[in-house]
N, C-alpha and C. Protein backbone atom coordinates (compact mmCIF):
# COMPACT_ATOMS: atom_id res chain seq x y z
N UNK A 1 -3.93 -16.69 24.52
CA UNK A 1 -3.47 -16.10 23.27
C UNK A 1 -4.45 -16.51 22.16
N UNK A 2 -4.84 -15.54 21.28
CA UNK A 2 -5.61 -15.82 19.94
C UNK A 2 -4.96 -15.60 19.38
N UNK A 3 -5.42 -16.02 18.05
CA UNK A 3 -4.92 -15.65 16.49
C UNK A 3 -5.95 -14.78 15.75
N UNK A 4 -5.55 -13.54 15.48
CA UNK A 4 -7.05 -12.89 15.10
C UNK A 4 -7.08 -12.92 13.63
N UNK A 5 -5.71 -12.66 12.98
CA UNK A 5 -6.27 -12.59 11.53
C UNK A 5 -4.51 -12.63 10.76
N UNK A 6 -4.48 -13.05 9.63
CA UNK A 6 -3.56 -13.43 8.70
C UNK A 6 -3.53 -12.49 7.49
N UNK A 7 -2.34 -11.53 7.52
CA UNK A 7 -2.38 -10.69 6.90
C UNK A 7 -1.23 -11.23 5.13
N UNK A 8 -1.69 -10.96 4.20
CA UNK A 8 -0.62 -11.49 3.09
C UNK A 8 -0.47 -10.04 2.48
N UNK A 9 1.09 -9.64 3.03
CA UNK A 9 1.46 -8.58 2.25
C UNK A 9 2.59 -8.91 1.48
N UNK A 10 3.08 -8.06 0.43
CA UNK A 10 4.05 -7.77 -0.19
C UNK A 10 4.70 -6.27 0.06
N UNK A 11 6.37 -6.48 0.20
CA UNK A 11 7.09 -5.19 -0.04
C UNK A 11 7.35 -4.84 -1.41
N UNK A 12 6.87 -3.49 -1.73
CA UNK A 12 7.73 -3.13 -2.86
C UNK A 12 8.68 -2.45 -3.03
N UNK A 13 9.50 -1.80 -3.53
CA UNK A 13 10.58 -1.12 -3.89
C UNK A 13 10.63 -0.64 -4.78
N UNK A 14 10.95 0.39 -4.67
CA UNK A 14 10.76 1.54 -5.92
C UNK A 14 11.82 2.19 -6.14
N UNK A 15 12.49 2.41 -6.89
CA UNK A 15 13.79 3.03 -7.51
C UNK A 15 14.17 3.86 -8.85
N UNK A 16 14.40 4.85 -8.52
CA UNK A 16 14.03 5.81 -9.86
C UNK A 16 15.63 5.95 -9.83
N UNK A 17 15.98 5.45 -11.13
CA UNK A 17 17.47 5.44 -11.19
C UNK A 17 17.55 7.58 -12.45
N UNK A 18 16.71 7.81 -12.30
CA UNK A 18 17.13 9.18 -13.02
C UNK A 18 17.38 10.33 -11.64
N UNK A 19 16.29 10.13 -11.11
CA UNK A 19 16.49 11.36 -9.89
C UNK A 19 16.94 10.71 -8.58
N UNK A 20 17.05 9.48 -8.34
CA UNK A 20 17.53 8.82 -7.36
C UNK A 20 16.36 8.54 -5.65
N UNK A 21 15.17 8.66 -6.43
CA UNK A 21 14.05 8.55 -5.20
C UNK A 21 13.46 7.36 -5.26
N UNK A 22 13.68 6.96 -3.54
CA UNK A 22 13.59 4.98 -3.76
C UNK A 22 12.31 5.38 -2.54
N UNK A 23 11.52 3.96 -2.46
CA UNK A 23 10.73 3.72 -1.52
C UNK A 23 10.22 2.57 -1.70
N UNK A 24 9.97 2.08 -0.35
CA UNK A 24 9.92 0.48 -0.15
C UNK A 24 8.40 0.65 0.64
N UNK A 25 7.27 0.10 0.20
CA UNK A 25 5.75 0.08 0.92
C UNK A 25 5.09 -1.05 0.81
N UNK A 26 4.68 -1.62 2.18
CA UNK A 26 4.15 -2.79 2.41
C UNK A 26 2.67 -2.33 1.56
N UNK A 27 2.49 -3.41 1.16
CA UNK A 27 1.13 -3.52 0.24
C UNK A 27 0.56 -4.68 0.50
N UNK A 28 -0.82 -4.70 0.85
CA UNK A 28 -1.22 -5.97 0.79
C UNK A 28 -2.64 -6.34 0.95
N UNK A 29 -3.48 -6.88 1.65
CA UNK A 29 -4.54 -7.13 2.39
C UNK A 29 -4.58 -8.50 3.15
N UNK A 30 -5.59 -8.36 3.61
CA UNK A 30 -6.49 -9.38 4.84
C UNK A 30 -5.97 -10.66 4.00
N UNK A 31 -6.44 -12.01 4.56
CA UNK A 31 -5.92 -13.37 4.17
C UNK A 31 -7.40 -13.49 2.80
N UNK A 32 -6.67 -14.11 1.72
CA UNK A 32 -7.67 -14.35 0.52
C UNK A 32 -9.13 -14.69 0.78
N UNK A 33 -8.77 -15.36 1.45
CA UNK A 33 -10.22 -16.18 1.70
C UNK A 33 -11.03 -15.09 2.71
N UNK A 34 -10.80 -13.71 3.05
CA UNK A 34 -11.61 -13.25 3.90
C UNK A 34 -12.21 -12.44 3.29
N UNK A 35 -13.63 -11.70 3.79
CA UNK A 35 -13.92 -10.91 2.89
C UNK A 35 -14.47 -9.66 4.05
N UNK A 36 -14.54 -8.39 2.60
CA UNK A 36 -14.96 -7.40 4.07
C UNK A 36 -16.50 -7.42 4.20
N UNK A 37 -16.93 -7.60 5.94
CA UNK A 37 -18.44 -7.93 6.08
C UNK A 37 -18.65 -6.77 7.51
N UNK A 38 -19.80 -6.48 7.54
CA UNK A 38 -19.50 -5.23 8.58
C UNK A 38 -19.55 -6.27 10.24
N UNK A 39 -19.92 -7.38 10.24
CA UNK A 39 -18.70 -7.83 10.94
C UNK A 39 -17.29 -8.03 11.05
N UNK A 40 -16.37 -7.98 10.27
CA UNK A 40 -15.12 -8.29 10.28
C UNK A 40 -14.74 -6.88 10.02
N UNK A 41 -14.84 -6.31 11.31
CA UNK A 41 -14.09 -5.11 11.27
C UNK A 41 -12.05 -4.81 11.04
N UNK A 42 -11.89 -6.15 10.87
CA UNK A 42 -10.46 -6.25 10.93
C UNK A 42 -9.84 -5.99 9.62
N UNK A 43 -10.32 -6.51 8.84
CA UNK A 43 -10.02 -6.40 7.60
C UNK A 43 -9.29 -5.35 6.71
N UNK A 44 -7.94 -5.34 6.45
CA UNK A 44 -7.22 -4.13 5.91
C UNK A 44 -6.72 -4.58 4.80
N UNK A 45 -6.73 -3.28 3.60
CA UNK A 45 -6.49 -3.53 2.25
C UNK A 45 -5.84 -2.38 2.17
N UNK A 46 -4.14 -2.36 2.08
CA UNK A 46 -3.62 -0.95 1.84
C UNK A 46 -2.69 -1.68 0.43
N UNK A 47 -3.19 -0.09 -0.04
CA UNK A 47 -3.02 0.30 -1.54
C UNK A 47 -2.29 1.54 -1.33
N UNK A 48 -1.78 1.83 -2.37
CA UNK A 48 -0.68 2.63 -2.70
C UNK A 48 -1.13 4.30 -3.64
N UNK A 49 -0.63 5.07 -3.20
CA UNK A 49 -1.49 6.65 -3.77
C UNK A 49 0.32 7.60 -4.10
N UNK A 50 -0.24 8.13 -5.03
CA UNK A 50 0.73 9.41 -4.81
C UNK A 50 0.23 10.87 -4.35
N UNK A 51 0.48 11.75 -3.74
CA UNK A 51 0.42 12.69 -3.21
C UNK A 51 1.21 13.59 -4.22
N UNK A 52 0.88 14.55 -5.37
CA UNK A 52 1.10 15.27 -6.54
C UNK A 52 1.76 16.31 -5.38
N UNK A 53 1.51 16.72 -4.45
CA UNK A 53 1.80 18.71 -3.91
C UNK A 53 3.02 18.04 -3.19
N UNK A 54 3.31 16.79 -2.57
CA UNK A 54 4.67 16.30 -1.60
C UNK A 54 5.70 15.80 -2.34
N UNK A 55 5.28 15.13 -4.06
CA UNK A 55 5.82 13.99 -4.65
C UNK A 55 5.99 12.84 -3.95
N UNK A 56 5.39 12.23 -3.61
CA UNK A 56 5.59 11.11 -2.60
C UNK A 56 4.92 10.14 -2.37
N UNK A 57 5.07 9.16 -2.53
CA UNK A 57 3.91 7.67 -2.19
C UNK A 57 3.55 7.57 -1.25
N UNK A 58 2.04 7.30 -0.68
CA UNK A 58 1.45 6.87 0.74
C UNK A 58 0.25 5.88 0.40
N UNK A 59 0.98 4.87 1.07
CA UNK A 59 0.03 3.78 1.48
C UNK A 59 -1.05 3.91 2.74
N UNK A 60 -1.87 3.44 2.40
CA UNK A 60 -3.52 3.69 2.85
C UNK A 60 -4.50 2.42 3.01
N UNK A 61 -4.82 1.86 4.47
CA UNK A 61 -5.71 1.25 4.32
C UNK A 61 -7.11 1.69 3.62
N UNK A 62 -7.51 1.44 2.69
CA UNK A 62 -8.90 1.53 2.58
C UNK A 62 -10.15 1.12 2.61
N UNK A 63 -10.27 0.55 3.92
CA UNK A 63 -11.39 0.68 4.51
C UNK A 63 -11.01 0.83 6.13
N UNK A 64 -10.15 1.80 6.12
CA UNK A 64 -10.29 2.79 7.24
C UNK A 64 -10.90 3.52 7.35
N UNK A 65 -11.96 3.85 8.91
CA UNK A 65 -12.69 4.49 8.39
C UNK A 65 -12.09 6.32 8.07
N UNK A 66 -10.88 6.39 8.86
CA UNK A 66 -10.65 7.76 8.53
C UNK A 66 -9.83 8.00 7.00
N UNK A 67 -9.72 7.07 6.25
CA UNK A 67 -9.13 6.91 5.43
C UNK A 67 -10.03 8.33 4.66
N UNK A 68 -9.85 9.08 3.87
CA UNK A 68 -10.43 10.00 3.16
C UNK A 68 -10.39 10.46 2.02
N UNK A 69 -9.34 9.57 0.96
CA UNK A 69 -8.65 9.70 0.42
C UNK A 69 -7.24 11.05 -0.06
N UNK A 70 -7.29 11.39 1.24
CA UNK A 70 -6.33 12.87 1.42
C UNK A 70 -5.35 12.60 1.66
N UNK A 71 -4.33 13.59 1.46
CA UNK A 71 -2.51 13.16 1.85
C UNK A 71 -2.56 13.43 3.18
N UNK A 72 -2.31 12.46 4.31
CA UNK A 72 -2.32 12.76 5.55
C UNK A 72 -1.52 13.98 6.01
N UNK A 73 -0.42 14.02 5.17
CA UNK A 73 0.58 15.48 5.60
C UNK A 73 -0.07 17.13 5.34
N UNK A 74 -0.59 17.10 3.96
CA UNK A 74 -1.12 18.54 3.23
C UNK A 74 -2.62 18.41 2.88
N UNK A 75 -3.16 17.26 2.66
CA UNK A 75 -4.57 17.12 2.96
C UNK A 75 -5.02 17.70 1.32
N UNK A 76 -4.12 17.27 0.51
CA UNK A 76 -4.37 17.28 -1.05
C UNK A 76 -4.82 15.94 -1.10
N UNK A 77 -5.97 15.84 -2.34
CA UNK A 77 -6.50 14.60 -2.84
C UNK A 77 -5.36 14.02 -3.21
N UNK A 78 -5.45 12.23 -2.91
CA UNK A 78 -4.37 11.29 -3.73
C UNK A 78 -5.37 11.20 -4.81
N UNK A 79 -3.49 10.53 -5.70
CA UNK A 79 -4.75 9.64 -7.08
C UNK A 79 -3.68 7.89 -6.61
N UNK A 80 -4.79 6.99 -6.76
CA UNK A 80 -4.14 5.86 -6.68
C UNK A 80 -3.22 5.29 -7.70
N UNK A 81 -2.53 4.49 -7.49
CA UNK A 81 -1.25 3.69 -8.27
C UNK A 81 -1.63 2.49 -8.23
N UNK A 82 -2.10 1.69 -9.24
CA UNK A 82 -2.31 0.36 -9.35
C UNK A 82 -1.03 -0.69 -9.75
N UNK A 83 -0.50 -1.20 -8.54
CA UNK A 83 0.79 -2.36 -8.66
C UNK A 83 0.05 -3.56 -8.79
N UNK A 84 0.41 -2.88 -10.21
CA UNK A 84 0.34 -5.00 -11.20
C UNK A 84 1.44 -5.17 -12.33
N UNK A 85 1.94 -6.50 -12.52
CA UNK A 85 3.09 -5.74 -13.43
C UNK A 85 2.00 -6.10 -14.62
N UNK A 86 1.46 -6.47 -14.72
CA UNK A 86 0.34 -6.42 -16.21
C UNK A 86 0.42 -4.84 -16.57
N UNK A 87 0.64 -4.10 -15.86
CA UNK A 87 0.45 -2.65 -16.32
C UNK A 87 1.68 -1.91 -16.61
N UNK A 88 1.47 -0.77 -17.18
CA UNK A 88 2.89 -0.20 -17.44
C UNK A 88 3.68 0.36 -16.54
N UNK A 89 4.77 0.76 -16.47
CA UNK A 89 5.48 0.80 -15.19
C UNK A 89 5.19 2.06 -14.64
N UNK A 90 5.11 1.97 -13.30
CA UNK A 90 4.82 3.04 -12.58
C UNK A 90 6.11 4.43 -12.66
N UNK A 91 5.28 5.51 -12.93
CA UNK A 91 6.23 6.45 -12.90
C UNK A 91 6.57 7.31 -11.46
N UNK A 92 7.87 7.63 -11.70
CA UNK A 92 8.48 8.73 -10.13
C UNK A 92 7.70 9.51 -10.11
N UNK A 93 7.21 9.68 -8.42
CA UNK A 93 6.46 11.05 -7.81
C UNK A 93 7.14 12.06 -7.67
N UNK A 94 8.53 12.18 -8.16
CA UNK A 94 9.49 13.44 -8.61
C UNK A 94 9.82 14.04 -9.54
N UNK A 95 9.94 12.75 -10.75
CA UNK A 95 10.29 13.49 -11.92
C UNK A 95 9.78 12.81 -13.32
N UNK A 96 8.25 11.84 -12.67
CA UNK A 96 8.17 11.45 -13.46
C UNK A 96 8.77 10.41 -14.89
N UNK A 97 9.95 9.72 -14.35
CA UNK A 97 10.17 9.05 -15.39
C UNK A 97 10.19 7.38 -14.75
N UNK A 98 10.13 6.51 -15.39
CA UNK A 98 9.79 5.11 -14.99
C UNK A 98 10.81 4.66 -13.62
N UNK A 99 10.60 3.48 -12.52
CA UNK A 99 10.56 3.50 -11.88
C UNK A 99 10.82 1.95 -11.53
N UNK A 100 12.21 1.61 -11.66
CA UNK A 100 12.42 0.11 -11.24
C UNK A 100 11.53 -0.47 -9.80
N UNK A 101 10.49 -1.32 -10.01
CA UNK A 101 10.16 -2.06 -9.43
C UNK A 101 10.11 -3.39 -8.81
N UNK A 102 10.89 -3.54 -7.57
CA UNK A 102 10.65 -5.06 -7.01
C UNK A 102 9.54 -5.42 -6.02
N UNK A 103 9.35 -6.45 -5.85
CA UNK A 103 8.50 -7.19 -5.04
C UNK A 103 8.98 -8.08 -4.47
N UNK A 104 8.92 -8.17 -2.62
CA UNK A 104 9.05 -9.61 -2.54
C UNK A 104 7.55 -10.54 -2.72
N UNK A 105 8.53 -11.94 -2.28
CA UNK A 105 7.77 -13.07 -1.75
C UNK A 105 6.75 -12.60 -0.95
N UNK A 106 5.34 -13.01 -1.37
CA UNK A 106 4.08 -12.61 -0.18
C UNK A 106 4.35 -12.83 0.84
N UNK A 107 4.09 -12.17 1.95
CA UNK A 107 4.43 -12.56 3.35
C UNK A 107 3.27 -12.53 3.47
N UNK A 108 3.36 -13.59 4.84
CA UNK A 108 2.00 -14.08 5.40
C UNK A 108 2.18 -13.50 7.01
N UNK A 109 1.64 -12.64 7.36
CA UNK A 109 1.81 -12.28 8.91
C UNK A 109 0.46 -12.43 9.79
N UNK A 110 0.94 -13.42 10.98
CA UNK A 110 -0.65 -13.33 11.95
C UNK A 110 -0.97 -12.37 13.19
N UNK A 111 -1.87 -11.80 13.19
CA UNK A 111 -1.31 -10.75 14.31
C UNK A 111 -2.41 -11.69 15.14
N UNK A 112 -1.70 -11.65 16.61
CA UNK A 112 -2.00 -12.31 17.40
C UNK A 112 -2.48 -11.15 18.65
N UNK A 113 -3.83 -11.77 19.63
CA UNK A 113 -4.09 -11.16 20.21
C UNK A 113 -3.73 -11.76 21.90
N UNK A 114 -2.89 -10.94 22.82
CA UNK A 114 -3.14 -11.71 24.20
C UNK A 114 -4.18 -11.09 25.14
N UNK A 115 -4.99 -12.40 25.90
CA UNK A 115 -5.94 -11.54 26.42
C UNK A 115 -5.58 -11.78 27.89
């Protein structure tokens, strides 16, 4: 058994108390201390997009390589959503109006390899 790599994500939660559209998306990346090197093909950083033609949030590794920045469903450009609360609150991919946000506790997950 190996240990290949230590992932620190966060869940968020999203709750639009006007139109009633919730969604919960792991967000996160690779362990701090790693960085992306075109050896460490492991390395995943998913970030968060809305899809304008579905209304709908999709999380996206990006540096996948098929990553394209397209809505995997309709293949419309995303625009990204930056989750920080330093920023102003993220608005609904439905109706546009602000958008109760939680976060947990970082989780630390190791994905392990058996050989």
């Amino acid at each position: 058994m190996e240990l290949n790599q230590i992932t620190i994500m966060q869940i968020y939660h999203f709750t639009c108390r006007s139109c009633g559209y919730e969604s919960k998306q792991p967000l996160g990346s690779s362990d701090l201390d790693e960085i992306l090197t075109d050896v460490n093909a492991d390395f995943a950083e998913y970030r968060l997009f809305i899809c304008k033609i579905e209304s709908k949030f999709v999380r996206a590794d990006i540096h996948n390589e098929d990553f394209k920045g397209k809505c995997p469903s309709d293949g419309s450009k995303l625009i990204e959503i930056e989750v920080e609360e330093e920023i102003s609150p993220i608005r609904c991919p439905r109706c546009n109006q602000d958008l109760a946000t939680e976060a947990s506790v970082p989780l630390r997950i190791a994905i392990v390899r058996h050989n």
